[in-house]
N, C-alpha and C. Protein backbone atom coordinates (compact mmCIF):
# COMPACT_ATOMS: atom_id res chain seq x y z
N UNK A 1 126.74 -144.59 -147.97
CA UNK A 1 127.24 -145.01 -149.28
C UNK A 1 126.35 -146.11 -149.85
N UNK A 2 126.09 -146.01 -151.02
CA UNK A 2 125.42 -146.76 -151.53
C UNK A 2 125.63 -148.28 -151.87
N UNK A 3 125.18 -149.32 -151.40
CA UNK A 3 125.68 -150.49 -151.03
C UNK A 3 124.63 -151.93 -152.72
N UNK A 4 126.21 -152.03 -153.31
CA UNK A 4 125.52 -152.91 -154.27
C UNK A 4 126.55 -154.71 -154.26
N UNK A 5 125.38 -155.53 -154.92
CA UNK A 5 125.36 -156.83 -154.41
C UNK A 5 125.80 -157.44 -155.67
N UNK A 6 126.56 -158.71 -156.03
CA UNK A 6 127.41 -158.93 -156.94
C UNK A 6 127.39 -160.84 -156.51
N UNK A 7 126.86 -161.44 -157.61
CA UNK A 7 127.39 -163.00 -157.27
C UNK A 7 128.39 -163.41 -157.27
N UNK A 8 129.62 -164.26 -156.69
CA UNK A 8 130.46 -164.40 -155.73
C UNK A 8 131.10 -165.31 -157.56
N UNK A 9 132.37 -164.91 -157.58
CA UNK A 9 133.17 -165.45 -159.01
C UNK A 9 134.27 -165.79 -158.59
N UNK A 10 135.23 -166.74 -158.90
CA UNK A 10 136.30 -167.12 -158.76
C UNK A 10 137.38 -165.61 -158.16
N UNK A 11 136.89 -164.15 -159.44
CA UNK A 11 137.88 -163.33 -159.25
C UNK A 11 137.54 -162.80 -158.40
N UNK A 12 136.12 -162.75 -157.73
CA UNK A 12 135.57 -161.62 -156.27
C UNK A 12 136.16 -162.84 -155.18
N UNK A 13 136.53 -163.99 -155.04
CA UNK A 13 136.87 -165.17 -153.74
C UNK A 13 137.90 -164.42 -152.74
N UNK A 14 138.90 -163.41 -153.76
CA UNK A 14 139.92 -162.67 -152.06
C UNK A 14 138.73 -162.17 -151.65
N UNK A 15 137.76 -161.07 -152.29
CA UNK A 15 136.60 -160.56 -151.55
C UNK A 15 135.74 -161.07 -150.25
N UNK A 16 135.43 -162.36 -150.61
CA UNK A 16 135.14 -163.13 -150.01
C UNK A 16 135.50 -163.53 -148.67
N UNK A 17 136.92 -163.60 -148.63
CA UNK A 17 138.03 -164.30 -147.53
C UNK A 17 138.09 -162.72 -146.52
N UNK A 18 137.69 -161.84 -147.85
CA UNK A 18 137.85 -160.47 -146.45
C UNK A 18 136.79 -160.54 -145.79
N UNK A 19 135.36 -160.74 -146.45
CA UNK A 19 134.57 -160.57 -145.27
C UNK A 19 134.48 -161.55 -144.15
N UNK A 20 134.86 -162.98 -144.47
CA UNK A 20 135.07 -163.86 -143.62
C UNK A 20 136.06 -163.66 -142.36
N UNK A 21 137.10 -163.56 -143.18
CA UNK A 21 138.44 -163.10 -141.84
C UNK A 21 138.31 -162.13 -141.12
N UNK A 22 137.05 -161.01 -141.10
CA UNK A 22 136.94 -159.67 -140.59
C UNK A 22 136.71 -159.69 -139.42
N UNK A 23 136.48 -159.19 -138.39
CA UNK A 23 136.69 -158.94 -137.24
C UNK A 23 134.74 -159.13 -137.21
N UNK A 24 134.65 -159.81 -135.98
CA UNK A 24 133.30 -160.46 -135.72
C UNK A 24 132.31 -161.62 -136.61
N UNK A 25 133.12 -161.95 -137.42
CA UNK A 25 133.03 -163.44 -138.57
C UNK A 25 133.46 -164.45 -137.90
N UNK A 26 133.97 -164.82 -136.60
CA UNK A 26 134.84 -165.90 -136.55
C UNK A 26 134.14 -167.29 -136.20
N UNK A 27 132.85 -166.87 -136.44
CA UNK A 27 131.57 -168.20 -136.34
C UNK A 27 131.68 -168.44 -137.90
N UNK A 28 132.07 -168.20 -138.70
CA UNK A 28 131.98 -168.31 -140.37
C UNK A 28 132.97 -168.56 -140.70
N UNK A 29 134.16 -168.20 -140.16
CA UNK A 29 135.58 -168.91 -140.57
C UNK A 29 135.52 -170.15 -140.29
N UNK A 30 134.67 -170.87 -139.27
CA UNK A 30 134.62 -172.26 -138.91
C UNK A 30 133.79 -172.88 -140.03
N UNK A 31 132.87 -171.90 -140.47
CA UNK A 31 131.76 -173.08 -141.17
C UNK A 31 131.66 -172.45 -142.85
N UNK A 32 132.29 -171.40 -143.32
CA UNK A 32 132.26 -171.15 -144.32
C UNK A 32 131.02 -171.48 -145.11
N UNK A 33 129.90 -171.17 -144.63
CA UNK A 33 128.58 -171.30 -145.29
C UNK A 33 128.66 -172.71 -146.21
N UNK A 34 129.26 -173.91 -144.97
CA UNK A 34 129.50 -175.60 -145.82
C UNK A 34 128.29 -176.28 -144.92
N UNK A 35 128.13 -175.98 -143.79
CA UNK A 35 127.75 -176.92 -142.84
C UNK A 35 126.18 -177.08 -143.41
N UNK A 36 125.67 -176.04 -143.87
CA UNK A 36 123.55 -177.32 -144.26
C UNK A 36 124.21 -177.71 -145.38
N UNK A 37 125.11 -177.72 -146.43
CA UNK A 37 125.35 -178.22 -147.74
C UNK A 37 125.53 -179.75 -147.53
N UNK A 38 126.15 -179.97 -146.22
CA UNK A 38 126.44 -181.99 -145.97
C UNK A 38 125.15 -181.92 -145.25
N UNK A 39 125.10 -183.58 -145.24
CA UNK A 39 123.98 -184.35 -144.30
C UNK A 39 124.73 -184.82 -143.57
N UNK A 40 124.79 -184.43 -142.11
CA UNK A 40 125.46 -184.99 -141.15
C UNK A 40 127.26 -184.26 -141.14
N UNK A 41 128.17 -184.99 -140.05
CA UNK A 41 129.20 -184.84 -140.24
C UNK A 41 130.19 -185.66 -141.22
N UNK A 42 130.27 -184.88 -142.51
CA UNK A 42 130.30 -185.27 -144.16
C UNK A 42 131.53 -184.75 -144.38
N UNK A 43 133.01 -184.40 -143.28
CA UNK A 43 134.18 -184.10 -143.90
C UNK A 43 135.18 -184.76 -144.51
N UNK A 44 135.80 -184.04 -145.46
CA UNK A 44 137.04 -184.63 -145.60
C UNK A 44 137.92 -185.35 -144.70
N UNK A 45 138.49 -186.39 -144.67
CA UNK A 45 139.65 -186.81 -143.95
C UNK A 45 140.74 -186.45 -144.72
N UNK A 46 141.05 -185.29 -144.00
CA UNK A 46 142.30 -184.52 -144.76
C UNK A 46 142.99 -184.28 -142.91
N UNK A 47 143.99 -185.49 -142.57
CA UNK A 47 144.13 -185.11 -141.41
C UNK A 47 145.10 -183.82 -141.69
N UNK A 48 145.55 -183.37 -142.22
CA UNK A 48 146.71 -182.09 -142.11
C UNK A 48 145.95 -180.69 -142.37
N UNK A 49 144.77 -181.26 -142.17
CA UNK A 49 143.61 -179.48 -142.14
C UNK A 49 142.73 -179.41 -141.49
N UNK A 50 142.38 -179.08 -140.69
CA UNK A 50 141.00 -178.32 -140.01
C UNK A 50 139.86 -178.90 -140.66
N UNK A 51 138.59 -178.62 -139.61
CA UNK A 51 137.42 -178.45 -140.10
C UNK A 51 137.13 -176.89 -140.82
N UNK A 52 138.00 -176.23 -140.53
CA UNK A 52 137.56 -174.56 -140.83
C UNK A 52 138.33 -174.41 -142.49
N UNK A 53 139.71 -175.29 -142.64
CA UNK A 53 140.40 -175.48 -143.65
C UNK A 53 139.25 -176.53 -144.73
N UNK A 54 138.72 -177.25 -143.99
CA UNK A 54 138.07 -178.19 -145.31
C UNK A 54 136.84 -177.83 -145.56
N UNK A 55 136.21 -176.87 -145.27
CA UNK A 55 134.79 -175.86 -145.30
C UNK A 55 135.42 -174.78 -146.55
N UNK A 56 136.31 -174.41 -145.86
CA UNK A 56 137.15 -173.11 -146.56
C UNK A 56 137.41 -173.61 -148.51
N UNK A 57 137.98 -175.13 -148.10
CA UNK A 57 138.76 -175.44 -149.31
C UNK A 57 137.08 -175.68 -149.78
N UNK A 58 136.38 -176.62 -149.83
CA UNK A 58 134.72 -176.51 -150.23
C UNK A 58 134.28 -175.59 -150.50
N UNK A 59 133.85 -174.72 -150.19
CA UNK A 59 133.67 -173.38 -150.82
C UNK A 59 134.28 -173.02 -151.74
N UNK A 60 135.46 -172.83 -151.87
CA UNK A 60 136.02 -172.50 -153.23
C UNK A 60 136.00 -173.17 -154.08
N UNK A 61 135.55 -174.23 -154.15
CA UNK A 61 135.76 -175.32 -155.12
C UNK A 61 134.15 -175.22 -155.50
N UNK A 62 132.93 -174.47 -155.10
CA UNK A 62 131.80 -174.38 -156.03
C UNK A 62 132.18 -172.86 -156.62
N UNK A 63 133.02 -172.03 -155.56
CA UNK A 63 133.13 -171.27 -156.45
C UNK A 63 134.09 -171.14 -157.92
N UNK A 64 135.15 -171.76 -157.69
CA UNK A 64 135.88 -172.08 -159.13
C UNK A 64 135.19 -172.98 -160.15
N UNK A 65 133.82 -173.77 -159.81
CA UNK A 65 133.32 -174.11 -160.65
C UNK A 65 132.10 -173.43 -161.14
N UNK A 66 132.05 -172.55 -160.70
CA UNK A 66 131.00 -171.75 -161.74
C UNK A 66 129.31 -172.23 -160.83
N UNK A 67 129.91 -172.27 -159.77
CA UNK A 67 128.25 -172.79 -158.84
C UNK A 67 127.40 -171.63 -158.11
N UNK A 68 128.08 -170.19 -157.82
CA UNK A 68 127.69 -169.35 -157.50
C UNK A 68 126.61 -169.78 -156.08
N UNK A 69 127.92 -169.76 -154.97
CA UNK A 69 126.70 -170.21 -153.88
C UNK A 69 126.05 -169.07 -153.06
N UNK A 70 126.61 -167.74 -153.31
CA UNK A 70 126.18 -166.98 -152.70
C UNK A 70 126.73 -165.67 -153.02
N UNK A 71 126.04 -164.36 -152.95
CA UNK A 71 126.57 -163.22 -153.45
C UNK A 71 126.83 -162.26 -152.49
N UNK A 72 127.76 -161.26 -152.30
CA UNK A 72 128.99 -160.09 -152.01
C UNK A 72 128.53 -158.94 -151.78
N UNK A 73 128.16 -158.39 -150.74
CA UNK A 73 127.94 -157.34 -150.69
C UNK A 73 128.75 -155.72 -150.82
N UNK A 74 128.91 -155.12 -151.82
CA UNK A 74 130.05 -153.95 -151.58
C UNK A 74 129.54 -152.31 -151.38
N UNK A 75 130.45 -151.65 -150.66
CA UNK A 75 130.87 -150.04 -150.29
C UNK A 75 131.49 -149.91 -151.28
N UNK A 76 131.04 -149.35 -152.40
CA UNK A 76 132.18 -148.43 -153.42
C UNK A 76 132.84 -150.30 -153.64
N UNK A 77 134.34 -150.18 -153.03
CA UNK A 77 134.81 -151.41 -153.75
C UNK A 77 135.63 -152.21 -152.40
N UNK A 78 134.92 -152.12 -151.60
CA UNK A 78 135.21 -152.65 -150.16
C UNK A 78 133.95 -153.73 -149.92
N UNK A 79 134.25 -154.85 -149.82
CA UNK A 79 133.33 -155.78 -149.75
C UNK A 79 132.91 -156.05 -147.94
N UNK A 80 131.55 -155.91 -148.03
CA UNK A 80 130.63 -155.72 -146.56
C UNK A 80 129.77 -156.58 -145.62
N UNK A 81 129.70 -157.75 -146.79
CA UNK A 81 128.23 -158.53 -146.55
C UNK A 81 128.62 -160.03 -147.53
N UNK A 82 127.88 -160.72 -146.91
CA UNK A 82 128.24 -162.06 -148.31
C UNK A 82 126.32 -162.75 -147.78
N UNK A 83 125.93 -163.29 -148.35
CA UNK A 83 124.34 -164.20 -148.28
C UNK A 83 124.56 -165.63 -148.94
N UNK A 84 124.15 -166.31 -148.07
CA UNK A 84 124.65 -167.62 -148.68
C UNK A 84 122.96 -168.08 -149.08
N UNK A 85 122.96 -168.59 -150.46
CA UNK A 85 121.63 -168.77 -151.29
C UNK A 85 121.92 -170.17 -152.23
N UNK A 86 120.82 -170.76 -152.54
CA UNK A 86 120.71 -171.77 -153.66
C UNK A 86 119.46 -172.43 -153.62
N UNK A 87 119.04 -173.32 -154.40
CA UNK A 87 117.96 -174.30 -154.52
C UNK A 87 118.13 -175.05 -153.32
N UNK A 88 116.91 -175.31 -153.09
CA UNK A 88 116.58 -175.81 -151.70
C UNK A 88 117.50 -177.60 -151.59
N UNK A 89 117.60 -178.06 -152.76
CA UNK A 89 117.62 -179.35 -152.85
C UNK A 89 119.44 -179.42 -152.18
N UNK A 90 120.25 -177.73 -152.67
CA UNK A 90 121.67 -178.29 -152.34
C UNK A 90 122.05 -178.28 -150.82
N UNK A 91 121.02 -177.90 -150.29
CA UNK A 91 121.59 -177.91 -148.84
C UNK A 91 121.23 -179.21 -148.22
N UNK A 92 121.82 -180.31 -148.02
CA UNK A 92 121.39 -181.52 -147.84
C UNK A 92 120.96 -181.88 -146.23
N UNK A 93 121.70 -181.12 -145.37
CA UNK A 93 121.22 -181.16 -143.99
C UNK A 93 119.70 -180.61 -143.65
N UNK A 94 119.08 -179.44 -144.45
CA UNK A 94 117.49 -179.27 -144.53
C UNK A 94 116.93 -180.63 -144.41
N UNK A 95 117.09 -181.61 -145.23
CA UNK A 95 116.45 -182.53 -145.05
C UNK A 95 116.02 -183.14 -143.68
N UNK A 96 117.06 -183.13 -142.72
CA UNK A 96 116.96 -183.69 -141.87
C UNK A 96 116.85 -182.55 -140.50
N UNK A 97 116.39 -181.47 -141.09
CA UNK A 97 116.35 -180.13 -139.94
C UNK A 97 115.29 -180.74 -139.20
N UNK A 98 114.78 -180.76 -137.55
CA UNK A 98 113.59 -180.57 -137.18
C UNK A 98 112.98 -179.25 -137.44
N UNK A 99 113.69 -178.21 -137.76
CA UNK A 99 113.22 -176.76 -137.44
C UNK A 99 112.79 -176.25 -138.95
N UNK A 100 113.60 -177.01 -139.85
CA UNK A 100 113.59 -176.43 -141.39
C UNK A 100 113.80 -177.53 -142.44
N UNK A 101 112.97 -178.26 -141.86
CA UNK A 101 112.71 -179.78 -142.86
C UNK A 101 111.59 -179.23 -144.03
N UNK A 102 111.65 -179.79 -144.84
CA UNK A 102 110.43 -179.21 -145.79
C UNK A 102 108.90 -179.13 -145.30
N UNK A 103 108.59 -177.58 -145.97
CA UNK A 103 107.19 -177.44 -145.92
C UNK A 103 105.91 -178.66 -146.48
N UNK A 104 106.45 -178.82 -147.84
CA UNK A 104 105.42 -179.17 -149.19
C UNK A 104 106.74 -179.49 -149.89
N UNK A 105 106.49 -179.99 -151.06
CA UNK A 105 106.90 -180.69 -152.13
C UNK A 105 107.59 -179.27 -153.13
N UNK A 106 107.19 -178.57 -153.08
CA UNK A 106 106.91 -177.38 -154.26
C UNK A 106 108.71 -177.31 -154.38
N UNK A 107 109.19 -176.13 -155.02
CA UNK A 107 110.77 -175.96 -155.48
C UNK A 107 110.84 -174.81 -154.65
N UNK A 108 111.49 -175.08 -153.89
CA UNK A 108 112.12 -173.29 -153.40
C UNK A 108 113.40 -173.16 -153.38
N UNK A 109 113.71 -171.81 -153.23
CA UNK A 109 115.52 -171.59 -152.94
C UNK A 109 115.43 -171.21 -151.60
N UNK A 110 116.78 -171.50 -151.21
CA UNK A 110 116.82 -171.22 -149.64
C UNK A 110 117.77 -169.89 -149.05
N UNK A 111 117.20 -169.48 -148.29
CA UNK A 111 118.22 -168.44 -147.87
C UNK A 111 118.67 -168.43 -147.08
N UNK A 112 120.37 -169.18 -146.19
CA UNK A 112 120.68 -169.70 -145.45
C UNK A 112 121.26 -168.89 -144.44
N UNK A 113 122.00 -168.53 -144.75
CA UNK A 113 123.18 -167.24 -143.47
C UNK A 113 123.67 -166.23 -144.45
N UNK A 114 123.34 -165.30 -143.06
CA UNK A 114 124.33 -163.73 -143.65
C UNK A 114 125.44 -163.77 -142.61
N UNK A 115 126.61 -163.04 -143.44
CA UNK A 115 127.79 -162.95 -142.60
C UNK A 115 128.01 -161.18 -143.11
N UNK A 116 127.90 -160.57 -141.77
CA UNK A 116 127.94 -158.85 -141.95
C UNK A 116 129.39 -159.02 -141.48
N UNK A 117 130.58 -158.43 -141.44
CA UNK A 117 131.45 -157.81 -140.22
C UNK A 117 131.17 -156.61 -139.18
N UNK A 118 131.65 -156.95 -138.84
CA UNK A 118 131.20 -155.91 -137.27
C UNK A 118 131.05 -154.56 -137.51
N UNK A 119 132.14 -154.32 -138.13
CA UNK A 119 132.13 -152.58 -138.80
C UNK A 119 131.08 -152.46 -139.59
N UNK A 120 130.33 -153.06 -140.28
CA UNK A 120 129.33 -152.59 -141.20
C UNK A 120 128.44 -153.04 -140.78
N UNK A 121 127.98 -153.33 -139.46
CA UNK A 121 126.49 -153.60 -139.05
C UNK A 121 125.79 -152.39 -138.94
N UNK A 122 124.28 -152.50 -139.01
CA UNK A 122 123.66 -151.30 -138.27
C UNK A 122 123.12 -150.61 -139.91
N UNK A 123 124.06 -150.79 -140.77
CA UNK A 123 124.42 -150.03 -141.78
C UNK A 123 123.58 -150.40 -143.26
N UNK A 124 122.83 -150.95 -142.98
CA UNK A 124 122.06 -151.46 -144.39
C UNK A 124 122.17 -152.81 -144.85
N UNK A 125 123.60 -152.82 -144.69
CA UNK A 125 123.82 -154.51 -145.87
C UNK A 125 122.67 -155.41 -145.99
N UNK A 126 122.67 -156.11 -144.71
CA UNK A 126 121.62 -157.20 -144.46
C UNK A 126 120.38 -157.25 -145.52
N UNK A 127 119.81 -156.05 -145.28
CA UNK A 127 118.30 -155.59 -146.28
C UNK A 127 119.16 -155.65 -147.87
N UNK A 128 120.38 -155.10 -147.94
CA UNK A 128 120.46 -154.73 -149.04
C UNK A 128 120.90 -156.66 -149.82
N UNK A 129 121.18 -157.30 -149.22
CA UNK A 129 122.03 -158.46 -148.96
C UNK A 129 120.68 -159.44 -149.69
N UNK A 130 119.43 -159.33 -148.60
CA UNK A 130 118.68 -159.75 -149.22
C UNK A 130 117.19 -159.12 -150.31
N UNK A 131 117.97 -158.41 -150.55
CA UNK A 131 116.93 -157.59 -152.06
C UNK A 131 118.00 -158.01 -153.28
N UNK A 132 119.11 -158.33 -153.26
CA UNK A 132 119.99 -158.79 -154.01
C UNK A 132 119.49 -160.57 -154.23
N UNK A 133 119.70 -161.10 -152.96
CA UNK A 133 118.95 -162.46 -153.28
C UNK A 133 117.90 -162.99 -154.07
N UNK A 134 116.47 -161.69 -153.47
CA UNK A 134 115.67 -161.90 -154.11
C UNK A 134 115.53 -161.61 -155.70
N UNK A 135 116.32 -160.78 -155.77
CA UNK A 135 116.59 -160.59 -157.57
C UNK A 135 117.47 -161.24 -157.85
N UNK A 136 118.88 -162.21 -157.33
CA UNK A 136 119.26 -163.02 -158.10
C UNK A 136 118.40 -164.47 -158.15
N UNK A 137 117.87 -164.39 -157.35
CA UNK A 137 116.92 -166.32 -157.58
C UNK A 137 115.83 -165.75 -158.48
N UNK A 138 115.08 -164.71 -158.68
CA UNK A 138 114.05 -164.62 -159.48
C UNK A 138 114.87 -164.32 -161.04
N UNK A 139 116.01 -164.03 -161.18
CA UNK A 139 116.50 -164.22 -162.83
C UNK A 139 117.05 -165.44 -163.06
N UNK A 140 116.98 -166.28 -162.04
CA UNK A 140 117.65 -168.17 -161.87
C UNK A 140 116.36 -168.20 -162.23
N UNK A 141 115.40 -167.99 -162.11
CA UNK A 141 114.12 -169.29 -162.19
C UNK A 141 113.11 -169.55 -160.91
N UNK A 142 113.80 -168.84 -159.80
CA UNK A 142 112.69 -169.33 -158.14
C UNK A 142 111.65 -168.36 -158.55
N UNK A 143 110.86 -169.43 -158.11
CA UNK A 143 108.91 -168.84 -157.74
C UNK A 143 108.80 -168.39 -156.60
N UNK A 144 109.46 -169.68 -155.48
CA UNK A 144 109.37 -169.14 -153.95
C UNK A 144 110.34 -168.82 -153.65
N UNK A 145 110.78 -168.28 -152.90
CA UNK A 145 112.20 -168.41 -151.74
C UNK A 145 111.81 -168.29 -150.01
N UNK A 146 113.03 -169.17 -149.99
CA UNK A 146 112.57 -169.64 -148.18
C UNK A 146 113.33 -169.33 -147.15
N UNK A 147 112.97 -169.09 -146.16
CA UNK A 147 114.24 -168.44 -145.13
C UNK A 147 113.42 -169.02 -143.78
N UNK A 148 114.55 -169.22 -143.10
CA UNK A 148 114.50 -169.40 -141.66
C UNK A 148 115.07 -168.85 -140.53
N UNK A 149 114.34 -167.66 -140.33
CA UNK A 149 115.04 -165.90 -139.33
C UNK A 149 114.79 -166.84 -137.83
N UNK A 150 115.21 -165.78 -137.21
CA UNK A 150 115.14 -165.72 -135.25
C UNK A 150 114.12 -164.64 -135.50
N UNK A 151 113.30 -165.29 -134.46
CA UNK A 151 112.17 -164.21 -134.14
C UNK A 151 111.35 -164.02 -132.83
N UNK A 152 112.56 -163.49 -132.00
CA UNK A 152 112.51 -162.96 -130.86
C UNK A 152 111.94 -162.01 -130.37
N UNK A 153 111.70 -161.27 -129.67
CA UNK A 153 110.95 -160.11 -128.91
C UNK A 153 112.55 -159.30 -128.47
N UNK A 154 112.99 -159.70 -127.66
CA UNK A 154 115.08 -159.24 -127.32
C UNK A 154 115.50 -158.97 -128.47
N UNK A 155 116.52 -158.49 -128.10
CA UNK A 155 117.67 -158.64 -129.01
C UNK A 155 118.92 -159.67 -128.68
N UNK A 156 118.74 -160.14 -129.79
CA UNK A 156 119.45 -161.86 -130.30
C UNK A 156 121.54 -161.48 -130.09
N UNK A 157 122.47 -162.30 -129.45
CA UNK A 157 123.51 -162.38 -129.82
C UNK A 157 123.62 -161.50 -131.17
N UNK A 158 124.60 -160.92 -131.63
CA UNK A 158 125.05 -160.41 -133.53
C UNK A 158 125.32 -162.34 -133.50
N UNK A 159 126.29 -163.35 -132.88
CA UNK A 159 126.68 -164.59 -133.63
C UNK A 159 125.52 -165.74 -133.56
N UNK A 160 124.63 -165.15 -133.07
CA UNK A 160 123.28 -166.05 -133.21
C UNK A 160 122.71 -165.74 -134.17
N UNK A 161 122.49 -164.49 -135.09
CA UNK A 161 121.74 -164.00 -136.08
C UNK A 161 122.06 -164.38 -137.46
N UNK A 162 122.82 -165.25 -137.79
CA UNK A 162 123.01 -165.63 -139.07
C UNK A 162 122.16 -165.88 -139.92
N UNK A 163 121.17 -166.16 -139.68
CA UNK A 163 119.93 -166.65 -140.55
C UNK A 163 119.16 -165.46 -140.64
N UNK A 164 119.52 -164.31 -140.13
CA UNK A 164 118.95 -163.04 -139.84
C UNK A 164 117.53 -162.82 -138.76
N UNK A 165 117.14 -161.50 -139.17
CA UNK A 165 116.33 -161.34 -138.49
C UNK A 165 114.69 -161.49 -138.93
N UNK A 166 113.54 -162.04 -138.22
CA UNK A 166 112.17 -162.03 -139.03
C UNK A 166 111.78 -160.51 -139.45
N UNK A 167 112.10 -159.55 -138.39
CA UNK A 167 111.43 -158.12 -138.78
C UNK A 167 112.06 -158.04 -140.59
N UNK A 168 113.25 -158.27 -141.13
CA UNK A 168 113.79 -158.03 -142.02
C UNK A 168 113.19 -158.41 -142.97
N UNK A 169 112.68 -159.55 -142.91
CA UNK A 169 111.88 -160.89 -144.14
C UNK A 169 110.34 -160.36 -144.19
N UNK A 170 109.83 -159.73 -143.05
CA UNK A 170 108.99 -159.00 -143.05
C UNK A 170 108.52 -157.70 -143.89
N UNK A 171 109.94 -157.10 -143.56
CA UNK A 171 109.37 -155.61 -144.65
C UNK A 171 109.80 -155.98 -146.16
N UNK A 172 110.26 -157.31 -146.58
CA UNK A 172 110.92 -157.15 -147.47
C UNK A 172 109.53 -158.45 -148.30
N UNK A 173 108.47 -158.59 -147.26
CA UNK A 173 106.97 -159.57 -148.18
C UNK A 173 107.19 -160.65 -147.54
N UNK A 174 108.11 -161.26 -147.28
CA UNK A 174 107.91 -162.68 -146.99
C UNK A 174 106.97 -162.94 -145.62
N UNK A 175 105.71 -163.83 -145.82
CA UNK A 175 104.74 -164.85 -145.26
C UNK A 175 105.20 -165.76 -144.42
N UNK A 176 104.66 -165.95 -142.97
CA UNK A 176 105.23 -167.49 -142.62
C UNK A 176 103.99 -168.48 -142.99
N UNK A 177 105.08 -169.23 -143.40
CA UNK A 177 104.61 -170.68 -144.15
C UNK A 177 104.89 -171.95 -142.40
N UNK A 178 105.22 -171.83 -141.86
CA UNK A 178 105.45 -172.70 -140.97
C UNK A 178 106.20 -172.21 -139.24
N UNK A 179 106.00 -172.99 -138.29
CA UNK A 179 107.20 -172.76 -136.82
C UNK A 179 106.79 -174.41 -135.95
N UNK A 180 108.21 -174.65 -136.15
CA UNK A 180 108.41 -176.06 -135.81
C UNK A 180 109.11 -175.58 -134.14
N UNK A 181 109.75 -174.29 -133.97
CA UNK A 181 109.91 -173.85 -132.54
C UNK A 181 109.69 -172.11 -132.50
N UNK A 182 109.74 -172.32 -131.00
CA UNK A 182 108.96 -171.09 -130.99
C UNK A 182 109.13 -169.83 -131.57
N UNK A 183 110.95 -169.76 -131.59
CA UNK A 183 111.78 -168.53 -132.39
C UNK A 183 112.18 -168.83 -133.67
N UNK A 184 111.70 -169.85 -134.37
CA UNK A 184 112.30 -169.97 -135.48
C UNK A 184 111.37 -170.43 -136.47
N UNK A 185 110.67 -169.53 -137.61
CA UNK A 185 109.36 -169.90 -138.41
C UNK A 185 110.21 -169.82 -139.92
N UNK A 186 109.15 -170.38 -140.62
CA UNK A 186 109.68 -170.77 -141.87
C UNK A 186 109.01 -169.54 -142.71
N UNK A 187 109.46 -168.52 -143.31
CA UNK A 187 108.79 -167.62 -144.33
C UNK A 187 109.05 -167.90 -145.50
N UNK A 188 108.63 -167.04 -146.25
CA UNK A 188 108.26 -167.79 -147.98
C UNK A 188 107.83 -166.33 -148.65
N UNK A 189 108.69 -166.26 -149.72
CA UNK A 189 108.45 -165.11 -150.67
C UNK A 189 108.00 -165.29 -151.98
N UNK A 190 106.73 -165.50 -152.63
CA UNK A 190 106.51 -165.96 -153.97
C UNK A 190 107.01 -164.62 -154.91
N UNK A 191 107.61 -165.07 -155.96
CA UNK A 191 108.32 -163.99 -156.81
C UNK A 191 107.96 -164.34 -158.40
N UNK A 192 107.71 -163.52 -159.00
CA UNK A 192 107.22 -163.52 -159.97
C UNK A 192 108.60 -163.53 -161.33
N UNK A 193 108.87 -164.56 -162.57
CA UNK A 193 109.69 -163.96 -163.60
C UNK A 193 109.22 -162.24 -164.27
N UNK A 194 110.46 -161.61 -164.31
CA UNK A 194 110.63 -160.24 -164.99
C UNK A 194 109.96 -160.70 -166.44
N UNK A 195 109.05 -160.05 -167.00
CA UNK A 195 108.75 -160.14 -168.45
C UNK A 195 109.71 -159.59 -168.95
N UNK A 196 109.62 -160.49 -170.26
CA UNK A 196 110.64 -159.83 -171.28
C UNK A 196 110.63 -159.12 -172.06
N UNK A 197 111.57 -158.02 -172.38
CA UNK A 197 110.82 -156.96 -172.97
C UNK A 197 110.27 -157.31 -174.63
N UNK A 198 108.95 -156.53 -174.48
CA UNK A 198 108.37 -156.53 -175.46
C UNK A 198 106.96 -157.91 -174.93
N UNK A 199 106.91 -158.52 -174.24
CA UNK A 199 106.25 -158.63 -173.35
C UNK A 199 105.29 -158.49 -172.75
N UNK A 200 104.14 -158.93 -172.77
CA UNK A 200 102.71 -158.46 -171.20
C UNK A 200 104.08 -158.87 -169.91
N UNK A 201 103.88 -158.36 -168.91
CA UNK A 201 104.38 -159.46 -167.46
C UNK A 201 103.18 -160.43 -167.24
C-alpha cells in the first residue's frame, strides 16, 4: 500500500499517540521525541506526572502551537511512522552531543528519531519517512539536512535504531560530513529550493 507523509497538526495528535502507544514504541512513550529538544535534565517539576507524562504534555504543546516538530507517516488512513525533524538550533542538547555537536557554523535541519511500530517494519515507512523530510525542510527553506544513523556491519537492536539506519541516508544522497565514534557518523544532504513556476531552477 502506498505509504504517504503528512506534517503532524493539532487534528493528526490522536494519530500521533497511536503510533507512539503501539506495540514496540515503548522507548518513545518515555521520551516522546523531547529529550535533544532540552540541554540537560530540563523537566518540569510537575510532581503528579511522569517523565513520560511531561515529554508527552511538551510535545503537544509545539504541536497546538503551530511548531510542526515532526511529520506522520500513513497506510490509506492508518498512521505507521512519525520522523522527528527541525532546525538544527531547536534541539538544544546537540550542542553539547560528543557524537553530534556541530560540524561548521552553516544552518542545517536535523533529523532526529524515527518511531516505526512493530507491525509496519520491514515495510517501507522509514525510506518513505525520510523522502517526506527531505521535501518538507526543502519547502521550509533547508540547504542542508543532517542526520546521525548507526552504522554497523550487524544488525542493530529495532530499540537502538531510532536515529535509523546509514545504508538508508545512503541511497537516499546523504555524504558523511563527520564520525566522532566509530558507529555513529554525521551525514549531510545539500538540497536545493524547488523553482517557481515560471522560473529557470
Amino acid at each position: 500500500m502506498k505509504i504517504n507523509v503528512f506534517p503532524v497538526t493539532p487534528a493528526r495528535w490522536p494519530d500521533l499517540e497511536a503510533v507512539f502507544n503501539a506495540r514496540g514504541c515503548s522507548v518513545a512513550r518515555s521520551c516522546w521525541c523531547m529529550a535533544y529538544r532540552r540541554s540537560g535534565a530540563q523537566y518540569p517539576s510537575w510532581p503528579d506526572r511522569s517523565r513520560a507524562k511531561a515529554n508527552r504534555a511538551d510535545l503537544k504543546t509545539l504541536v497546538d502551537k503551530g511548531r510542526t516538530p515532526g511529520l506522520i507517516a500513513y497506510q490509506g488512513k492508518i498512521p505507521v511512522g512519525w520522523i522527528s525533524l527541525a532546525p538544527r538550533e531547536e534541539f538544544a542538547r546537540l550542542k553539547r552531543s560528543p557524537v553530534m555537536k556541530p560540524v561548521d557554523d552553516k544552518p542545517v535541519w536535523s533529523i532526529i528519531c524515527f518511531v516505526v511500530p512493530l507491525a509496519y517494519r520491514g515495510q517501507g515507512v522509514g525510506h518513505a519517512l525520510l523522502q517526506g523530510a527531505i521535501a518538507y525542510a526543502r519547502k521550509h527553506g533547508a540547504t542542508l539536512i543532517e542526520a546521525y544513523p548507526v552504522d554497523k556491519a550487524g544488525r542493530s537492536r529495532d530499540d537502538a535504531m531510532w536515529f535509523g539506519a546509514r545504508s538508508m541516508y545512503d541511497r537516499a544522497g546523504f555524504k558523511e560530513v563527520a564520525r566522532r565514534k566509530p558507529a555513529r557518523p554525521v551525514v549531510r544532504l545539500k538540497v536545493r529550493m524547488r523553482a517557481q513556476k515560471g522560473r529557470a531552477a
